[in-house]
C-alpha atoms as a PDB file:
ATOM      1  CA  UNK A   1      52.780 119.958  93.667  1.00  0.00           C
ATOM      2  CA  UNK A   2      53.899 123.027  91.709  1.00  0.00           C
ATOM      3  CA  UNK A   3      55.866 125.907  93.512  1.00  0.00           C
ATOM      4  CA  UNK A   4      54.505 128.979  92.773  1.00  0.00           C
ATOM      5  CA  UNK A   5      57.023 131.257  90.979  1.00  0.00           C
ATOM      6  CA  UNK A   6      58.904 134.463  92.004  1.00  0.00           C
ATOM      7  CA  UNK A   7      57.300 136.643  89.640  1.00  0.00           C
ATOM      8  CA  UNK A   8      53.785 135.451  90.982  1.00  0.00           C
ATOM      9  CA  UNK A   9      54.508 136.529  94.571  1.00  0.00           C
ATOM     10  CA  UNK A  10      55.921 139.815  93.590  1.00  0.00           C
ATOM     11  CA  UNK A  11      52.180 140.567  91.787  1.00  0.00           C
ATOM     12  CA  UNK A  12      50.249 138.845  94.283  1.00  0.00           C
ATOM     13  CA  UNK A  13      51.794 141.693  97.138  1.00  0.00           C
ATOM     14  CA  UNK A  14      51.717 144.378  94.859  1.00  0.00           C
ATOM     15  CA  UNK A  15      47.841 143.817  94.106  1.00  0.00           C
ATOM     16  CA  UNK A  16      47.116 143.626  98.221  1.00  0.00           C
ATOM     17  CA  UNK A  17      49.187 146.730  98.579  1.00  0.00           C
ATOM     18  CA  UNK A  18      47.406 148.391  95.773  1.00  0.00           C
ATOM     19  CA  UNK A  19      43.779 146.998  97.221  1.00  0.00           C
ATOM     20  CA  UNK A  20      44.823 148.342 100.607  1.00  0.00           C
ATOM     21  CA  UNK A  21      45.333 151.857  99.143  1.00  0.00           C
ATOM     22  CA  UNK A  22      42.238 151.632  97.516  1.00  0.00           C
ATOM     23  CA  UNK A  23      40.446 150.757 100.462  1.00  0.00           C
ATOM     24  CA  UNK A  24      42.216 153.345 102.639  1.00  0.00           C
ATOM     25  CA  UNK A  25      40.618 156.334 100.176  1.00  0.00           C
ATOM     26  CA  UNK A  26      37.186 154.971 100.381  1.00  0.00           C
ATOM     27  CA  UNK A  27      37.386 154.864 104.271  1.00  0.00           C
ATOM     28  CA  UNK A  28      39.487 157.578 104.674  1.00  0.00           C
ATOM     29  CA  UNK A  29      37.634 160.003 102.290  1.00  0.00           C
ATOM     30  CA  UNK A  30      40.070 160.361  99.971  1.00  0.00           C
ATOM     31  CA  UNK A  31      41.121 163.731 102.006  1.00  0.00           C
ATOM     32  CA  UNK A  32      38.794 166.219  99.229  1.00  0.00           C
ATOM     33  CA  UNK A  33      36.315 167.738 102.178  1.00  0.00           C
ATOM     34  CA  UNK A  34      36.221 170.901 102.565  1.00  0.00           C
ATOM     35  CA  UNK A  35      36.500 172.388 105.873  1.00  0.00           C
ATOM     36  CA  UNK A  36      35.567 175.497 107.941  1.00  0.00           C
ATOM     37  CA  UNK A  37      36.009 176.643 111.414  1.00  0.00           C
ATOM     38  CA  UNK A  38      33.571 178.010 113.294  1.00  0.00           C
ATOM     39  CA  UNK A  39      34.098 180.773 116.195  1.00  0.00           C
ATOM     40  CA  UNK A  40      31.372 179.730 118.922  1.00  0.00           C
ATOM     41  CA  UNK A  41      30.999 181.455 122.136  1.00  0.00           C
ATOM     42  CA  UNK A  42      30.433 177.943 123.434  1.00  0.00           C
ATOM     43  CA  UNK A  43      30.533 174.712 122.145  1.00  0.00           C
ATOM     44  CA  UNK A  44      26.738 173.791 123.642  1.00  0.00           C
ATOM     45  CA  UNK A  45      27.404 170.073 124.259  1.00  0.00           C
ATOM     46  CA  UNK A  46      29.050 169.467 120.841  1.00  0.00           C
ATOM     47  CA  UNK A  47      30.912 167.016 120.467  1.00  0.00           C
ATOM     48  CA  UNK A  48      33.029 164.886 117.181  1.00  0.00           C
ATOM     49  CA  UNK A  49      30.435 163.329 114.732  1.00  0.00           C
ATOM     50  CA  UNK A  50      27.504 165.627 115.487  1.00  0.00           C
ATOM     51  CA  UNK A  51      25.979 166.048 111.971  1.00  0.00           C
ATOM     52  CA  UNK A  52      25.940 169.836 110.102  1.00  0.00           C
ATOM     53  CA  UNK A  53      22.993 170.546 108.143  1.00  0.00           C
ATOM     54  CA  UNK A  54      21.465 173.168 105.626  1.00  0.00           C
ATOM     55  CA  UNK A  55      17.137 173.301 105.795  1.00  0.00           C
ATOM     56  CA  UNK A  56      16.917 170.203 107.711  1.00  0.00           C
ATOM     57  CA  UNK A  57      19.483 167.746 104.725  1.00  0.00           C
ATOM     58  CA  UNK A  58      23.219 166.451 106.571  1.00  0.00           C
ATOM     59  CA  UNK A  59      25.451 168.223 104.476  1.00  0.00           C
ATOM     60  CA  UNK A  60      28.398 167.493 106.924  1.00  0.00           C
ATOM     61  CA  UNK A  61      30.207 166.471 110.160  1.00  0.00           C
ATOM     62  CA  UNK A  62      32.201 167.958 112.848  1.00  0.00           C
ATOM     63  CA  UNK A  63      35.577 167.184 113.174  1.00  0.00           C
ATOM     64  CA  UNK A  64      37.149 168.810 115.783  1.00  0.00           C
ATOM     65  CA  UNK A  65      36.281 171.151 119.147  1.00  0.00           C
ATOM     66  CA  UNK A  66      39.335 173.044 120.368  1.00  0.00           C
ATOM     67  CA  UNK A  67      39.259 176.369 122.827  1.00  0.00           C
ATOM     68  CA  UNK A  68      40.236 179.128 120.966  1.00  0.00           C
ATOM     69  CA  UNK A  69      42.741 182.262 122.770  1.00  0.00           C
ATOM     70  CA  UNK A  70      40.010 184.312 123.977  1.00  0.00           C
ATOM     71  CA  UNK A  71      38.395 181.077 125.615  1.00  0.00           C
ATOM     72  CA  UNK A  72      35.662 180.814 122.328  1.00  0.00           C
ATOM     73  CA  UNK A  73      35.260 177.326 121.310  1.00  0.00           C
ATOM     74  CA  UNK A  74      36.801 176.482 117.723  1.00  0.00           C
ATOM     75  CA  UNK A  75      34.614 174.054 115.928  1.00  0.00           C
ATOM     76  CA  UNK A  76      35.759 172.351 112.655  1.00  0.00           C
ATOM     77  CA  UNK A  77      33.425 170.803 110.429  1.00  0.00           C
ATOM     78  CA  UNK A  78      33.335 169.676 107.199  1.00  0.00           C
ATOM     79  CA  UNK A  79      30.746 170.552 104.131  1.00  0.00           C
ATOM     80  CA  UNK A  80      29.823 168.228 101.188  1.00  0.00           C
ATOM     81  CA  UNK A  81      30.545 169.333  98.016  1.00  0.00           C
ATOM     82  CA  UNK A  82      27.680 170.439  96.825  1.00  0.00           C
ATOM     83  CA  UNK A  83      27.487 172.897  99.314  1.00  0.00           C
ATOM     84  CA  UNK A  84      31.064 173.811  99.182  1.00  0.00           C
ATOM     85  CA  UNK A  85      32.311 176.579  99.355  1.00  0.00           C
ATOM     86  CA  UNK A  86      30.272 178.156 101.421  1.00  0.00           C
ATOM     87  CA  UNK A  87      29.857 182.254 101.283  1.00  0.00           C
ATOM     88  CA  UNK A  88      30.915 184.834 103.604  1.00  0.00           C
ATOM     89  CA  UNK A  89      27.381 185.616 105.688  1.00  0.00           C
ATOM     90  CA  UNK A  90      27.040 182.071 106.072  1.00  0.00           C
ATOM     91  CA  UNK A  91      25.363 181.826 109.982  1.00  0.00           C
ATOM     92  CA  UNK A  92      25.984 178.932 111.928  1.00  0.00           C
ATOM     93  CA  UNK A  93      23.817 177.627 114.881  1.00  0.00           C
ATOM     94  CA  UNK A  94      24.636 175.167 117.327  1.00  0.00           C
ATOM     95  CA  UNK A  95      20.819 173.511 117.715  1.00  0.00           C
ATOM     96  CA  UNK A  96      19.646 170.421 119.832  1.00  0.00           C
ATOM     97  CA  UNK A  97      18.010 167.560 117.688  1.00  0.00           C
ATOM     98  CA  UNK A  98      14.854 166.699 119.744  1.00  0.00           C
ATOM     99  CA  UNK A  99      13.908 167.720 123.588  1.00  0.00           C
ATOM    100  CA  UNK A 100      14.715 164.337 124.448  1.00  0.00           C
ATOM    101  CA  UNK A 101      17.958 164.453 123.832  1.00  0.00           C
ATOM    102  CA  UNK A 102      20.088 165.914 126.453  1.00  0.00           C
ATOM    103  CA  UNK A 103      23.289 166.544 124.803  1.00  0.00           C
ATOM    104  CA  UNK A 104      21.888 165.810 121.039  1.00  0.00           C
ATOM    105  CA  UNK A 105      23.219 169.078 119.250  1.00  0.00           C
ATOM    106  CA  UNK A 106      23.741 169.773 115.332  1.00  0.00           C
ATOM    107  CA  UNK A 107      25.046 172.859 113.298  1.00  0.00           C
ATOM    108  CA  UNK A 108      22.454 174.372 111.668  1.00  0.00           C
ATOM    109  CA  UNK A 109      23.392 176.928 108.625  1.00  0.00           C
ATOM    110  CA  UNK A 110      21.793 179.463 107.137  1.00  0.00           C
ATOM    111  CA  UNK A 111      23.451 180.405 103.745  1.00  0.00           C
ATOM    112  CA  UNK A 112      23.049 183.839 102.004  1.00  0.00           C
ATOM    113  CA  UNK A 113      20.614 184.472  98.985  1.00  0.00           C
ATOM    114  CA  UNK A 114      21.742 182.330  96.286  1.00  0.00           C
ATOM    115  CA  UNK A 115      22.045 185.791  93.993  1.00  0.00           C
ATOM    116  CA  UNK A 116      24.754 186.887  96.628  1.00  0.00           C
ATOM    117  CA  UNK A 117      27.869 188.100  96.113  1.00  0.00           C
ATOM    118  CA  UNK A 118      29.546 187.470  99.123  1.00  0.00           C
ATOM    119  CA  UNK A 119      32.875 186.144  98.705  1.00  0.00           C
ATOM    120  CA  UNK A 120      33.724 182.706  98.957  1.00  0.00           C
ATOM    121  CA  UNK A 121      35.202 181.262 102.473  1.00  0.00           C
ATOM    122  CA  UNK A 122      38.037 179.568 101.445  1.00  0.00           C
ATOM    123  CA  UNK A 123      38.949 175.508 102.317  1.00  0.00           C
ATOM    124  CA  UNK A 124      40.283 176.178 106.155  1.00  0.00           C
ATOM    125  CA  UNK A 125      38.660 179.357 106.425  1.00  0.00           C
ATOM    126  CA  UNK A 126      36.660 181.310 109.342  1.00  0.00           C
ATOM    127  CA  UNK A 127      32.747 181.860 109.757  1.00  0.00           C
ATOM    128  CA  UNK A 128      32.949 184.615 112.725  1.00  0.00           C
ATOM    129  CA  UNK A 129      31.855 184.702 116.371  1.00  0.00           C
ATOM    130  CA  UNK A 130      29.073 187.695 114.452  1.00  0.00           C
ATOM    131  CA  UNK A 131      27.869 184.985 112.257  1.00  0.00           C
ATOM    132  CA  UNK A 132      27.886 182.282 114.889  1.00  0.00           C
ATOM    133  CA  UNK A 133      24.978 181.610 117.620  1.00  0.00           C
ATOM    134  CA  UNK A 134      25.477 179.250 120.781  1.00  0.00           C
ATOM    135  CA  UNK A 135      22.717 176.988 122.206  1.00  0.00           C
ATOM    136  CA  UNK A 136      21.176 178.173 125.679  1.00  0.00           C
ATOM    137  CA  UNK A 137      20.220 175.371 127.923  1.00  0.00           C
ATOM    138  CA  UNK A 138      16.914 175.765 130.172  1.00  0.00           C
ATOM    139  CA  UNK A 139      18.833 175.183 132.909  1.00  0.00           C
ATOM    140  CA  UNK A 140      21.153 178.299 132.113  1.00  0.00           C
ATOM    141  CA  UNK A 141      18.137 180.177 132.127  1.00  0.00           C
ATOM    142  CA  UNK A 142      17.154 178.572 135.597  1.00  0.00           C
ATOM    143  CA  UNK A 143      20.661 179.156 137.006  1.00  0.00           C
ATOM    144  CA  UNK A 144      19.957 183.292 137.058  1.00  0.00           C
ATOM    145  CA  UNK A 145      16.834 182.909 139.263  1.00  0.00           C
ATOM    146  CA  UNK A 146      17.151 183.676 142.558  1.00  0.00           C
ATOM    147  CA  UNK A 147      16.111 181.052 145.272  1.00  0.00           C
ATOM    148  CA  UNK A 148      13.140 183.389 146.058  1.00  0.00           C
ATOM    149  CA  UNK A 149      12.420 183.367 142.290  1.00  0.00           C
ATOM    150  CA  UNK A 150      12.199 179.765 141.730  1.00  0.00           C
ATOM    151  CA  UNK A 151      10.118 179.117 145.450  1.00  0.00           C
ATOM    152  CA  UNK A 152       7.336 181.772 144.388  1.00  0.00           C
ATOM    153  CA  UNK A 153       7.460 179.416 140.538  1.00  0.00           C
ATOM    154  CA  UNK A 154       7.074 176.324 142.696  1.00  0.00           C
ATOM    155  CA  UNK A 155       3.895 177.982 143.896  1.00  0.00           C
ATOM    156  CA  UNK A 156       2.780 179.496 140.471  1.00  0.00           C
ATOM    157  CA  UNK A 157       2.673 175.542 139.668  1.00  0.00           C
ATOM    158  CA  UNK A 158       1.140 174.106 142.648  1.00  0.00           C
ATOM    159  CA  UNK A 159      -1.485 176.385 141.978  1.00  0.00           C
ATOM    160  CA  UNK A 160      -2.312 175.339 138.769  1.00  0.00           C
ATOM    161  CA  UNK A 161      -2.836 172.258 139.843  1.00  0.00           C
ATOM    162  CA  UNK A 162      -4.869 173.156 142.642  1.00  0.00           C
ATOM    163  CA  UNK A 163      -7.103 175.126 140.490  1.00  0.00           C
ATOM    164  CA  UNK A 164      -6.907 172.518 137.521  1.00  0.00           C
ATOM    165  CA  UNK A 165      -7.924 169.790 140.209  1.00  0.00           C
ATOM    166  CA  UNK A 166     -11.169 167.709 138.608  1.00  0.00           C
ATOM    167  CA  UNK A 167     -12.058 170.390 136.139  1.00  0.00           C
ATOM    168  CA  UNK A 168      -9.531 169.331 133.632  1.00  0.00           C
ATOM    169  CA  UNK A 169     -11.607 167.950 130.929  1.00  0.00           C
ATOM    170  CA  UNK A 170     -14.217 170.727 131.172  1.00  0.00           C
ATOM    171  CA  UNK A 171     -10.870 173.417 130.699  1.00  0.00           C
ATOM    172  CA  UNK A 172     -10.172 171.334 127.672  1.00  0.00           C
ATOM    173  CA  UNK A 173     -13.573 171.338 126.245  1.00  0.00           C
ATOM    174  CA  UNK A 174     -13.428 175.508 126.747  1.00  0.00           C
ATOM    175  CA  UNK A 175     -10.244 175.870 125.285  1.00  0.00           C
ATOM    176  CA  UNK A 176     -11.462 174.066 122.052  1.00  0.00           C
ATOM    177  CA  UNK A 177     -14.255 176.093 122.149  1.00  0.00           C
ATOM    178  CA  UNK A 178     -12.181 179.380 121.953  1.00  0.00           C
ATOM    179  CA  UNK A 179      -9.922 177.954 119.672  1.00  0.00           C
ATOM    180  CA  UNK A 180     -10.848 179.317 115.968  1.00  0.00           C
ATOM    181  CA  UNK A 181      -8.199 176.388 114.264  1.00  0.00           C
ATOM    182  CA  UNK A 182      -9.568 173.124 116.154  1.00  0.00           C
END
């Protein structure tokens, strides 16, 4: 049985080192994306690896959530290149996915006119707590109710039912009646 030589072993370890490079730029992302950082009032339920998106497409992911010096929530996300670099006026939106997802959020943007000439936010850069809008949860809404508030609801909604009781499909028919697009 033949020995294999020196000079074989040397390029058989530099090939897996240069393979594992390799490798570690396609998983790693080479390290080309560009960034921004977003000034959010809150962070809305965000969280690493919620997707950023422009008319609906994924156009990126966030990165990082960190809490800023005046308590604002610091959210860094990249942008795909075609996108990149996005314009001063830029708005971001923190937005839930679907209503049955509780803590399902994305960052919506909303780029300025593709005629603008808005400077360029550089790699790193800022998009404003001006340009930025937080999600409100329902139940933020609920929490400024009062108790006697949210009793005298509980009744609004008891008496629909009471008053919807058996007559249900006859409302229904009405309704399509009135209803100039059905």
């Amino acid at each position: 049985m033949r020995r294999p030589s020196g000079l074989g072993r040397v390029i058989a370890i530099l090939a897996l080192a240069a393979g594992l490079v390799a490798l570690g730029f396609v998983v790693l992302g080479g390290g080309n994306d560009y960034t921004v950082t977003a000034e959010f009032e809150n962070a809305s339920q965000l969280v690493n690896g919620n997707q950023v998106v422009v008319g609906g497409d994924a156009v990126g992911t966030v990165q990082s959530i960190d809490l800023g010096d005046n308590g604002q929530a610091l959210v860094t996300f990249t942008v795909d290149s075609s996108y990149a670099p996005l314009r001063q006026g830029t708005t971001a939106q923190i937005r839930s996915t679907s209503l049955s997802s509780v803590a399902g959020r994305q960052i919506s943007l909303t780029l300025p006119p593709s005629n603008s000439t808005d400077p360029a936010i550089d790699d790193g850069g800022t998009i404003p707590m001006a340009d930025t809008i937080s999600e409100v949860d329902l139940d933020q809404i609920f929490n400024t109710l009062s108790p006697k508030t949210i009793n005298d609801f509980k009744h609004v909604i008891q008496g629909f039912d009471i008053s919807y009781s058996g007559v249900a499909p006859k409302a229904n028919q009405g309704l399509r009646y009135t209803n100039p697009f059905l």
